[in-house]
PDB file of N, CA and C in Angstrom:
ATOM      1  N   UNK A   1     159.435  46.566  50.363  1.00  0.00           N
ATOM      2  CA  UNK A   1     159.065  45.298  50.964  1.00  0.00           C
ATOM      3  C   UNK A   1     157.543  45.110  50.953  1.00  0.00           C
ATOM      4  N   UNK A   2     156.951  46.252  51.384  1.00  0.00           N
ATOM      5  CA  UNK A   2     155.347  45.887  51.731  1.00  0.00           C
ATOM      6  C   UNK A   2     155.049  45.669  49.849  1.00  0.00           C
ATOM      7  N   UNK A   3     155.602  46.372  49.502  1.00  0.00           N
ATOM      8  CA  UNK A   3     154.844  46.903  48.031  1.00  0.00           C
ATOM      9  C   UNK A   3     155.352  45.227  47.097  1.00  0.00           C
ATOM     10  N   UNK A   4     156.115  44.785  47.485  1.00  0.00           N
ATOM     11  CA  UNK A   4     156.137  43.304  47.039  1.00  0.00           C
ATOM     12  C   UNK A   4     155.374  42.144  47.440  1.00  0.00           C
ATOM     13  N   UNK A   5     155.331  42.387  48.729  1.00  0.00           N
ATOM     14  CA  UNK A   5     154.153  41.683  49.344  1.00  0.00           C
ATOM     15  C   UNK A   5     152.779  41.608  48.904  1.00  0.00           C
ATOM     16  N   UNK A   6     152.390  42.797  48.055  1.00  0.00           N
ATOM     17  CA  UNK A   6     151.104  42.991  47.816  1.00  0.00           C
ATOM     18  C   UNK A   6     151.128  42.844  45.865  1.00  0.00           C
ATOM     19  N   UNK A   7     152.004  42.900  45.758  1.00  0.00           N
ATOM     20  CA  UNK A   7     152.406  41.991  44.152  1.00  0.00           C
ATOM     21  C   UNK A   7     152.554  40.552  44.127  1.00  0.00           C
ATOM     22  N   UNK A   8     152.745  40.250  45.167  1.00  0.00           N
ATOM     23  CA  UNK A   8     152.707  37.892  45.394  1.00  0.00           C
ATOM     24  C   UNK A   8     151.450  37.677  45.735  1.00  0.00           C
ATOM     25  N   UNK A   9     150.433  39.092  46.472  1.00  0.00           N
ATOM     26  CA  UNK A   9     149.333  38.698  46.831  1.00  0.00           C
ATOM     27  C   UNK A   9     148.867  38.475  45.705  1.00  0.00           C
ATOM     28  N   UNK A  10     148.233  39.747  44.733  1.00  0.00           N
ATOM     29  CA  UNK A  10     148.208  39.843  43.960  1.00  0.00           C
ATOM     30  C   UNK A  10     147.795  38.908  43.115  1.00  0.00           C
ATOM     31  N   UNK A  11     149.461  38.572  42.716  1.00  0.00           N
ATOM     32  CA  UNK A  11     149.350  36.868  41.679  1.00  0.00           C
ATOM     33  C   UNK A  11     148.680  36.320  41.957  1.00  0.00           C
ATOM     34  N   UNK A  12     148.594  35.385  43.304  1.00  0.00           N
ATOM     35  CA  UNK A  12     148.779  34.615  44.039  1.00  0.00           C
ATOM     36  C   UNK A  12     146.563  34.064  43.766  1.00  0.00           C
ATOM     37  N   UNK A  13     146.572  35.892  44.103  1.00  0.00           N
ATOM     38  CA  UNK A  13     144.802  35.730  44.054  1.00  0.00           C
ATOM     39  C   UNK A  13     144.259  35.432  42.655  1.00  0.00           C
ATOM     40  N   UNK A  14     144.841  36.136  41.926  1.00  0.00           N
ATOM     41  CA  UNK A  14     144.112  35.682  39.846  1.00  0.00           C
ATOM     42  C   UNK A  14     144.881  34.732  39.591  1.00  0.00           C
ATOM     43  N   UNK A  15     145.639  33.960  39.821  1.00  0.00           N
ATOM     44  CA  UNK A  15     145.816  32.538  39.942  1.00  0.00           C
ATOM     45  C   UNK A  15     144.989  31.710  40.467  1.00  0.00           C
ATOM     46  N   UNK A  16     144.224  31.972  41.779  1.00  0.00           N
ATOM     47  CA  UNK A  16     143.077  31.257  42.074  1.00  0.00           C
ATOM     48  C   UNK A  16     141.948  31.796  41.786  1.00  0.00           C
ATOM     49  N   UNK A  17     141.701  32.891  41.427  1.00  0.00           N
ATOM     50  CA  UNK A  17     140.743  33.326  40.617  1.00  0.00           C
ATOM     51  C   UNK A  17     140.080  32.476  39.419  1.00  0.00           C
ATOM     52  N   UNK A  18     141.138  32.152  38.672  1.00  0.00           N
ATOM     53  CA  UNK A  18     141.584  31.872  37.271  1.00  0.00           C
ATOM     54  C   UNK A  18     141.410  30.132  37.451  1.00  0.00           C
ATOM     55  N   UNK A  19     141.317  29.612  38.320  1.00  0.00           N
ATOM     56  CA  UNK A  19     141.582  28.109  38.513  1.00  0.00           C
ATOM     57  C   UNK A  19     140.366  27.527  38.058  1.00  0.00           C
ATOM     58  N   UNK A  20     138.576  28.115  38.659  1.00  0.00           N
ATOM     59  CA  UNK A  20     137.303  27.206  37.837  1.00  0.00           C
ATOM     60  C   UNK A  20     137.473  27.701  36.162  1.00  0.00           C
ATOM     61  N   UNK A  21     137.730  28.687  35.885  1.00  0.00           N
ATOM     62  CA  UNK A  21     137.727  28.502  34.638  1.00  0.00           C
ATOM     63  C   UNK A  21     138.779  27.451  33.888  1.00  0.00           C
ATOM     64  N   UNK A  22     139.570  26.947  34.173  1.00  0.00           N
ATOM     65  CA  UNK A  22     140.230  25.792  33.569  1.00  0.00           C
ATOM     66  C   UNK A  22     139.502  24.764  33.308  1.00  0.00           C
ATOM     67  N   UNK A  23     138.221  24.038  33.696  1.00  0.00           N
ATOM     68  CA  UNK A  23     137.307  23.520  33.745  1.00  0.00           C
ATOM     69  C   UNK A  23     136.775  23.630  32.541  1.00  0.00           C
ATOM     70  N   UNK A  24     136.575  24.785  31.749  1.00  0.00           N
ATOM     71  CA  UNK A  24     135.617  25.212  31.299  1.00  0.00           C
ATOM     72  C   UNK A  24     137.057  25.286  29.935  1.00  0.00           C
ATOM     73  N   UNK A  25     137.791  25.238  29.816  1.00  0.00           N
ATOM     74  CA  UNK A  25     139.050  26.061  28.914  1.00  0.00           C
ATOM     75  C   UNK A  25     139.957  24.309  28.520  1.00  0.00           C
ATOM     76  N   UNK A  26     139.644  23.651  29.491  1.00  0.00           N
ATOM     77  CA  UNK A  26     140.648  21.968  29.540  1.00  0.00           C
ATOM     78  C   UNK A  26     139.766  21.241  29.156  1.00  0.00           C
ATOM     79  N   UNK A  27     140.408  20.396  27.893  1.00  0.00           N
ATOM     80  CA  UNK A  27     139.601  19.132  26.993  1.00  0.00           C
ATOM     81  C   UNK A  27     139.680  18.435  28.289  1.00  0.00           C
ATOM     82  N   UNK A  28     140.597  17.769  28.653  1.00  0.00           N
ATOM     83  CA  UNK A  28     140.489  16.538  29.700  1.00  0.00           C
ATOM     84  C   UNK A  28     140.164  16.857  30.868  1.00  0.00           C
ATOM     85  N   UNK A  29     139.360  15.641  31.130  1.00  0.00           N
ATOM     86  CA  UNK A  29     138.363  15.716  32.823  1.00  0.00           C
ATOM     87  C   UNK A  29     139.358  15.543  33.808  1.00  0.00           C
ATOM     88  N   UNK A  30     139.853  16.221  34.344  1.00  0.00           N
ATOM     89  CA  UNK A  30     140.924  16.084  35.748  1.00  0.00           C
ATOM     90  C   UNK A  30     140.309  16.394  37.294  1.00  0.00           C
ATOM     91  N   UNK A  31     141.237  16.378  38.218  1.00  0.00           N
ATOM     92  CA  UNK A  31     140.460  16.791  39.309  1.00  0.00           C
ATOM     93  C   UNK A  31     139.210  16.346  39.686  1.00  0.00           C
ATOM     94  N   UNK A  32     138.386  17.423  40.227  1.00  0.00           N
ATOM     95  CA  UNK A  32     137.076  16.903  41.125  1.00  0.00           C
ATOM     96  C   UNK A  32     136.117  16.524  39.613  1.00  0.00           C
ATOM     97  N   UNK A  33     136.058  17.204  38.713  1.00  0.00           N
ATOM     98  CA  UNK A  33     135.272  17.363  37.417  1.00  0.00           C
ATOM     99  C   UNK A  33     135.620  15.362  36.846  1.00  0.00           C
ATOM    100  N   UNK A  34     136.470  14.988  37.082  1.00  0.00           N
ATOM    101  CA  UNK A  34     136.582  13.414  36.955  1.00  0.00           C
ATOM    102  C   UNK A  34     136.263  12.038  37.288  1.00  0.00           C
ATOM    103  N   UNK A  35     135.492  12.335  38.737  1.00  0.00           N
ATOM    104  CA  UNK A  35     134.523  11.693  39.411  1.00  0.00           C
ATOM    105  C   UNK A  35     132.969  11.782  38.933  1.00  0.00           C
ATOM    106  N   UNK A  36     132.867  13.025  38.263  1.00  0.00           N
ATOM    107  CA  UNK A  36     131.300  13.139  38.030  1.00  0.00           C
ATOM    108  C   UNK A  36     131.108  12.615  36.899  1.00  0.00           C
ATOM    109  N   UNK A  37     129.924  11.967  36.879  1.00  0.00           N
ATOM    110  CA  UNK A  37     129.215  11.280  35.346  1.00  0.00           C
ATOM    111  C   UNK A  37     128.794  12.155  34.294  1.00  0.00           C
ATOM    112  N   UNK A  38     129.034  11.680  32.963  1.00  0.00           N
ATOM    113  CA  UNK A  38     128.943  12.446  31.929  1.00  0.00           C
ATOM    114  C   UNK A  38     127.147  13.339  31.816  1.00  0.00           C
ATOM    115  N   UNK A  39     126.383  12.032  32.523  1.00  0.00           N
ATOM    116  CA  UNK A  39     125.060  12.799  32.587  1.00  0.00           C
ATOM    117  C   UNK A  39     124.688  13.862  33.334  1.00  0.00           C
ATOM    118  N   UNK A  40     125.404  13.507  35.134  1.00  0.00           N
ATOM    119  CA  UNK A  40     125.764  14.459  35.494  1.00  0.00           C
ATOM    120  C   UNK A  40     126.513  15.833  34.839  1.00  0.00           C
ATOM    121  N   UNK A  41     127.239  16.089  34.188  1.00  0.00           N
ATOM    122  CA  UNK A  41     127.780  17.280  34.300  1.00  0.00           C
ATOM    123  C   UNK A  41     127.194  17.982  32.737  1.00  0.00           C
ATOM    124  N   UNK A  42     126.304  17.360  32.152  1.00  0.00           N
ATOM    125  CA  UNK A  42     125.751  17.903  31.345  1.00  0.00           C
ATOM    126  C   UNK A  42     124.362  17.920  31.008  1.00  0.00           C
ATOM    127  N   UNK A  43     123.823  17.710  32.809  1.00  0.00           N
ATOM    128  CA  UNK A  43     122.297  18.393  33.093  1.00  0.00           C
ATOM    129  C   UNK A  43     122.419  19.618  33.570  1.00  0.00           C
ATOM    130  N   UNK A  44     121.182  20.491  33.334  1.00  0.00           N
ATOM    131  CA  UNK A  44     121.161  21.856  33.612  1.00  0.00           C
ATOM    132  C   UNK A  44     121.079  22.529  34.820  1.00  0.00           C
ATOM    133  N   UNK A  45     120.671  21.631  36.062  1.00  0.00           N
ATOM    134  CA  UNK A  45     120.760  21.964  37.423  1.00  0.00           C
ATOM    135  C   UNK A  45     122.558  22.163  37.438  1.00  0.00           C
ATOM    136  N   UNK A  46     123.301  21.093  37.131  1.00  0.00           N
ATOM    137  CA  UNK A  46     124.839  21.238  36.924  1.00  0.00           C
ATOM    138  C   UNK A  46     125.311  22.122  36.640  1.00  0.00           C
ATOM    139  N   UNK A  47     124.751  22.644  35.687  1.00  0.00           N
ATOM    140  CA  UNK A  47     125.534  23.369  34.703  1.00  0.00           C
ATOM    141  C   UNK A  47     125.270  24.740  35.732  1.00  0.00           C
ATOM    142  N   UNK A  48     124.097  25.235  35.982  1.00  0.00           N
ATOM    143  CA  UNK A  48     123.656  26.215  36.197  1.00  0.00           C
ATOM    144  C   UNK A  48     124.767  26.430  37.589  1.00  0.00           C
ATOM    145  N   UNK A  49     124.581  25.334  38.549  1.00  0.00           N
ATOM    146  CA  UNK A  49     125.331  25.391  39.712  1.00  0.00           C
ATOM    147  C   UNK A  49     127.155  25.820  39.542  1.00  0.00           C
ATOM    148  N   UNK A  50     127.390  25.156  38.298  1.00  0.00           N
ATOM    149  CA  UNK A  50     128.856  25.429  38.383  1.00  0.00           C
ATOM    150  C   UNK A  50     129.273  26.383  37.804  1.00  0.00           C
ATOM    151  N   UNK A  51     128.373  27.783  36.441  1.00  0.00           N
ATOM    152  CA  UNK A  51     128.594  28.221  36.488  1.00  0.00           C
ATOM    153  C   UNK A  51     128.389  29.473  37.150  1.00  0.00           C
ATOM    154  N   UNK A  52     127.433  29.471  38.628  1.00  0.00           N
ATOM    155  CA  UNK A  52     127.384  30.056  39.621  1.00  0.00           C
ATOM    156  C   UNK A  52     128.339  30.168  40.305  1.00  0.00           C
ATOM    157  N   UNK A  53     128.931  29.164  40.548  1.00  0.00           N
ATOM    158  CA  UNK A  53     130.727  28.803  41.082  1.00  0.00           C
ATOM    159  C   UNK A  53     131.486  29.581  40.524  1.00  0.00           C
ATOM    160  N   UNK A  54     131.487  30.014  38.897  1.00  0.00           N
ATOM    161  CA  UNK A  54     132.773  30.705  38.671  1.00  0.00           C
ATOM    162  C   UNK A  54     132.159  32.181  38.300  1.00  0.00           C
ATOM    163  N   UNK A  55     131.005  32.345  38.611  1.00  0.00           N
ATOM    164  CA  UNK A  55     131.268  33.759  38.616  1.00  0.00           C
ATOM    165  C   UNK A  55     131.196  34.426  39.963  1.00  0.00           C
ATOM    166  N   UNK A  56     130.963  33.305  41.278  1.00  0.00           N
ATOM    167  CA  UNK A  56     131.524  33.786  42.256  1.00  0.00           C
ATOM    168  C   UNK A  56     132.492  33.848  42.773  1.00  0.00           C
ATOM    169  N   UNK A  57     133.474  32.603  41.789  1.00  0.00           N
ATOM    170  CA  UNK A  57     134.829  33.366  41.906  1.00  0.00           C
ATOM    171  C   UNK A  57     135.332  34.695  41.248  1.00  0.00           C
ATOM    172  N   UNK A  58     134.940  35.107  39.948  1.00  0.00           N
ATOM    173  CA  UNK A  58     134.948  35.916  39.372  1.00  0.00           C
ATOM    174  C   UNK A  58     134.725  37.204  40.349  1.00  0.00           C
ATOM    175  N   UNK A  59     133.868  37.496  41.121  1.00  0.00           N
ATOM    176  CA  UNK A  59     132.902  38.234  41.481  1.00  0.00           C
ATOM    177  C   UNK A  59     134.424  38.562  43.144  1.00  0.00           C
ATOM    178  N   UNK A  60     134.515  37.688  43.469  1.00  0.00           N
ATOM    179  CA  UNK A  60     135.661  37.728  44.960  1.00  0.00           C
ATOM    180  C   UNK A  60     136.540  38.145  44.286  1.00  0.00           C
ATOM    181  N   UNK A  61     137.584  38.056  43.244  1.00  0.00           N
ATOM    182  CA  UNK A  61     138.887  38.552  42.882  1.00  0.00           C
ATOM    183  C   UNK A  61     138.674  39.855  42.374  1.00  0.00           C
TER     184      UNK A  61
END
């Protein structure tokens, strides 16, 4: 029982681990990434910020 519990955790976490990189991996703009302007998300303060974002997700899982 416990030892299953900690296999759904598990998933559960590199599944959200795994979620900013879709961003980065998906042609189409979905989600929060769909509100922002094209100039926006391809200036370098941006860039720099978001991929700070996924290697601090990277960095938690």
């Amino acid at each position: 029982m416990k030892r299953g519990l900690w296999i759904i955790f598990a998933i559960l976490s590199i599944l959200i681990g795994l979620y900013p990189a879709i961003y980065y991996f998906h042609d189409n703009r979905f989600g929060l990434l769909s509100s922002k302007s094209e100039a926006l998300t391809s200036s370098t303060p941006y860039l720099v910020f978001s991929t700070r974002i996924l290697h601090l997700a990277d960095w938690l899982c």
